[in-house]
C-alpha atoms as a PDB file:
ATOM      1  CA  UNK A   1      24.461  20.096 -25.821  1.00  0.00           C
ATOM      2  CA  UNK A   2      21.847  17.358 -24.232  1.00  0.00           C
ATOM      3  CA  UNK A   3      20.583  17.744 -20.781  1.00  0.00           C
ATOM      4  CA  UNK A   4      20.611  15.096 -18.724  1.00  0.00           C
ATOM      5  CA  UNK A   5      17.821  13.216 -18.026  1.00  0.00           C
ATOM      6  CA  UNK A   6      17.734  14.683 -14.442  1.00  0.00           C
ATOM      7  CA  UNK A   7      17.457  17.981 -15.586  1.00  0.00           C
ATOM      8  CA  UNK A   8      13.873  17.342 -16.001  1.00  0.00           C
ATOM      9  CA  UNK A   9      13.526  15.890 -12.751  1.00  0.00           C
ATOM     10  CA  UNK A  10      15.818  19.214 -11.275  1.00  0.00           C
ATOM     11  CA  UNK A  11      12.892  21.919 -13.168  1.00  0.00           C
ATOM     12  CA  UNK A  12       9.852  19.722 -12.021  1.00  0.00           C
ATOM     13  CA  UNK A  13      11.526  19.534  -8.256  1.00  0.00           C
ATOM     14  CA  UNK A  14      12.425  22.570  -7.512  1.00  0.00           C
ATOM     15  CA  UNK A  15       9.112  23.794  -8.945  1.00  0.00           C
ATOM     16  CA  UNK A  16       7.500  22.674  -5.834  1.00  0.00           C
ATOM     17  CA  UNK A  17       6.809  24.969  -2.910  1.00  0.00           C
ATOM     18  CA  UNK A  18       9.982  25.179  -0.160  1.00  0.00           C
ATOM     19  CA  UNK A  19      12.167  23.213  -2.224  1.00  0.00           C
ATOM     20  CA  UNK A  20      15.603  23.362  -2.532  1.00  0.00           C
ATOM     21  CA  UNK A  21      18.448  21.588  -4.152  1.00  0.00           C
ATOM     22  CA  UNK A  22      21.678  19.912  -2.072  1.00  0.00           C
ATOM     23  CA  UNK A  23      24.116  17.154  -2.194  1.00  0.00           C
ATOM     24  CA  UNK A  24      23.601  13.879  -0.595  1.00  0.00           C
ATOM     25  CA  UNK A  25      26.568  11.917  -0.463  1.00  0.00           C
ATOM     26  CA  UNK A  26      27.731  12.710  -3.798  1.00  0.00           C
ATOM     27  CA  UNK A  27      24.233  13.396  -5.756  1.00  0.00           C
ATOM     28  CA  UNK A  28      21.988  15.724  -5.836  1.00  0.00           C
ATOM     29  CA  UNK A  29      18.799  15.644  -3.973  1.00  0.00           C
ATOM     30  CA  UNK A  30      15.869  17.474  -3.224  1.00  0.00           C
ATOM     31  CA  UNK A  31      14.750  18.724   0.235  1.00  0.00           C
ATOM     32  CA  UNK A  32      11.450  20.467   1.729  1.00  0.00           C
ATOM     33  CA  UNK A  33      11.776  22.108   5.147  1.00  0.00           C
ATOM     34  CA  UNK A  34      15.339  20.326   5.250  1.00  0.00           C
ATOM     35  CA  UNK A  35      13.515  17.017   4.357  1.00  0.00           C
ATOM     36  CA  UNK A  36      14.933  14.872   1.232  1.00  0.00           C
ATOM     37  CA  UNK A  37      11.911  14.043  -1.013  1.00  0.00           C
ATOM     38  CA  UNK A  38      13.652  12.740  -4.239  1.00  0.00           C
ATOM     39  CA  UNK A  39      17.074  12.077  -5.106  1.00  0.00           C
ATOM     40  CA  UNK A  40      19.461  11.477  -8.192  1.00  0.00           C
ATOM     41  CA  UNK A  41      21.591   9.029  -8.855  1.00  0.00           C
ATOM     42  CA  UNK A  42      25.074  10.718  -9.328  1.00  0.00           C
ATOM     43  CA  UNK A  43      24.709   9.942 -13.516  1.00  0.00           C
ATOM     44  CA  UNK A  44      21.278  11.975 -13.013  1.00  0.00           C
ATOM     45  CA  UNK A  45      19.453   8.794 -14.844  1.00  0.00           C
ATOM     46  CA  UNK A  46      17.758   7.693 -11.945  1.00  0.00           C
ATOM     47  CA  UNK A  47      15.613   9.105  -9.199  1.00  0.00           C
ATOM     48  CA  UNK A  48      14.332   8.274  -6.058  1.00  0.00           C
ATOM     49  CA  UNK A  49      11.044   9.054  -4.389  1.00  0.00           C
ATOM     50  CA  UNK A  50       8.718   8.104  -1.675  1.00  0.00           C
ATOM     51  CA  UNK A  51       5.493   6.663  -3.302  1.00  0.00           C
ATOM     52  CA  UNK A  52       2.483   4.941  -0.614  1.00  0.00           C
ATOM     53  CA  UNK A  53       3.278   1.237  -0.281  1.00  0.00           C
ATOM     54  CA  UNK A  54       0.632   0.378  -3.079  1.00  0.00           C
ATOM     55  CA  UNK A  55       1.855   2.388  -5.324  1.00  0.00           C
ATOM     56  CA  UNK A  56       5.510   1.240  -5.601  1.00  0.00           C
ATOM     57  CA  UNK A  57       4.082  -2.346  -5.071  1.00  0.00           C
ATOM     58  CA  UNK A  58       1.851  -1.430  -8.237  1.00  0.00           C
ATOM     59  CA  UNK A  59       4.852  -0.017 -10.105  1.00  0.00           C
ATOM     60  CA  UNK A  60       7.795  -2.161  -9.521  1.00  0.00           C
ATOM     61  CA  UNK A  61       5.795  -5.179 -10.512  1.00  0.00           C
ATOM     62  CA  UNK A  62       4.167  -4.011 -13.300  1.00  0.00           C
ATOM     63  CA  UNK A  63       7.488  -1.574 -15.002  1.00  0.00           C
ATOM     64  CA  UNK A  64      10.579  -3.891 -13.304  1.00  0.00           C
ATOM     65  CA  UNK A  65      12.600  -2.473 -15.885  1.00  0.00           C
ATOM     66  CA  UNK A  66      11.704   1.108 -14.745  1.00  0.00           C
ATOM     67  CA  UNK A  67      10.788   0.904 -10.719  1.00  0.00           C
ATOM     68  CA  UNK A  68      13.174  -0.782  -8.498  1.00  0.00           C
ATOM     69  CA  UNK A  69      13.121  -0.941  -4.654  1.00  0.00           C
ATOM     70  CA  UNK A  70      16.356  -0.246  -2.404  1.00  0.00           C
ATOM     71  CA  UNK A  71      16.547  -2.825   0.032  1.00  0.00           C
ATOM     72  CA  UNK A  72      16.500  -1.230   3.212  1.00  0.00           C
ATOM     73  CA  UNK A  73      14.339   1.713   2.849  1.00  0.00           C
ATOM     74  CA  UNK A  74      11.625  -0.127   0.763  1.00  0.00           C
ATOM     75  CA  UNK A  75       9.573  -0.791   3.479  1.00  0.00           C
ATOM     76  CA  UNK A  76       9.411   2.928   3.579  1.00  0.00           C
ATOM     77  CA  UNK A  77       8.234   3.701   0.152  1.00  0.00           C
ATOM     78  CA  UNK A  78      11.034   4.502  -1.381  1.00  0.00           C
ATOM     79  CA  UNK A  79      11.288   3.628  -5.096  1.00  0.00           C
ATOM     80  CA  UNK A  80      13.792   4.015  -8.051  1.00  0.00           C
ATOM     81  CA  UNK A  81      12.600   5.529 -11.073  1.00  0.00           C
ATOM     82  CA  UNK A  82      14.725   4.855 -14.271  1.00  0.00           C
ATOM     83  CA  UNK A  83      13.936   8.454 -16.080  1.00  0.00           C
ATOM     84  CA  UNK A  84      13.911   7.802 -19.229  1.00  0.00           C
ATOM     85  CA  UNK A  85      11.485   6.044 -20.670  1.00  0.00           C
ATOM     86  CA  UNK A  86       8.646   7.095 -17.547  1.00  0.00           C
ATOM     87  CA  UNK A  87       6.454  10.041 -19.303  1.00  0.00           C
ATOM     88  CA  UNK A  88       7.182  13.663 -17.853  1.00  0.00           C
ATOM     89  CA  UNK A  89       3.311  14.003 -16.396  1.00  0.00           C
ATOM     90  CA  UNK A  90       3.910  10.730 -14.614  1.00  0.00           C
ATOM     91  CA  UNK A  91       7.091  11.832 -13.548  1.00  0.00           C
ATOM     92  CA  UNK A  92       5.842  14.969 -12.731  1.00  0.00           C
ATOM     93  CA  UNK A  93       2.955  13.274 -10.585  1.00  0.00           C
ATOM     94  CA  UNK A  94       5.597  11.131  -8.896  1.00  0.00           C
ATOM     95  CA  UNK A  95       7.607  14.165  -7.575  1.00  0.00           C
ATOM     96  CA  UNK A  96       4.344  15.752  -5.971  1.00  0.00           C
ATOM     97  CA  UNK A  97       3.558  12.493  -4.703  1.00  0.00           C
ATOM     98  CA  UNK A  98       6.692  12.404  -3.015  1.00  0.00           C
ATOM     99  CA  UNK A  99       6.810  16.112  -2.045  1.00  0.00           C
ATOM    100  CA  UNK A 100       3.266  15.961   0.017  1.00  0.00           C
ATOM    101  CA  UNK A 101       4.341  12.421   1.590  1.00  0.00           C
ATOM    102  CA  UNK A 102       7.635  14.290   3.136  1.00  0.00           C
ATOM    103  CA  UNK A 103       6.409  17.904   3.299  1.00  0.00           C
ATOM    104  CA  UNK A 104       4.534  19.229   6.815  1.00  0.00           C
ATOM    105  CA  UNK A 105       0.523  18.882   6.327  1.00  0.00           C
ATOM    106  CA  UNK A 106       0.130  22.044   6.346  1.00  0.00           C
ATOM    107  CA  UNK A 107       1.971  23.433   3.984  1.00  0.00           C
ATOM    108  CA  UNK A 108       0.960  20.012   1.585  1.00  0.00           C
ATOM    109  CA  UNK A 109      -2.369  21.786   1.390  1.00  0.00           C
ATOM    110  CA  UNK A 110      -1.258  24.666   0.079  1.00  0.00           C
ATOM    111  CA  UNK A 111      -0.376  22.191  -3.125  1.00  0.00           C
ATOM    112  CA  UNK A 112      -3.494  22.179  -5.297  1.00  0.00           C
ATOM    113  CA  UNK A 113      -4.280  18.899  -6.557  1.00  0.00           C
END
């Protein structure tokens, strides 16, 4: 059987320090300290993350068909990632990204880089 294409996102996730897995009006998301970091759609072919304001700006215009913004919350960062087709290490970089942006300082540090 195929995994989804969230189950990479799922491994690389929960990989993080503090994580943990929970649903978020009907799909799965991703939480540090309580705090929702990434997201899937309900499918589990899209994420969400919280990338700096450059970055998604970078992203979205030059991968449209892979980085999306939601309307309201892009002025926050937050980005959709179509998984397939985005590379696991930039995925992978991504889901840090979005995991230090969320996560308390201190415990961000403890996050080599």
């Amino acid at each position: 059987m195929k995994s989804s294409p969230g189950a990479m996102v799922r491994r690389f996730a929960l990989s993080l320090p503090e994580t943990a897995e929970r649903d978020h009006m009907g799909a799965p998301s991703f939480r540090v300290r309580g705090k929702i970091f990434a997201q899937l759609s309900a499918d589990e072919h899209v994420a969400l993350v919280k990338l700096s304001l450059e970055e998604q700006d970078e992203l979205v215009h030059e991968h449209p068909d892979r980085f999306w913004v939601p309307d309201h919350w892009s002025k926050f960062g937050w980005t959709y990632v179509r998984i397939e087709g985005t590379a696991a290490e930039h995925l992978r970089a991504l889901l840090e990204g979005s995991w230090r942006r969320v996560a308390p300082k201190a415990l961000a540090a403890t996050l080599l880089p």
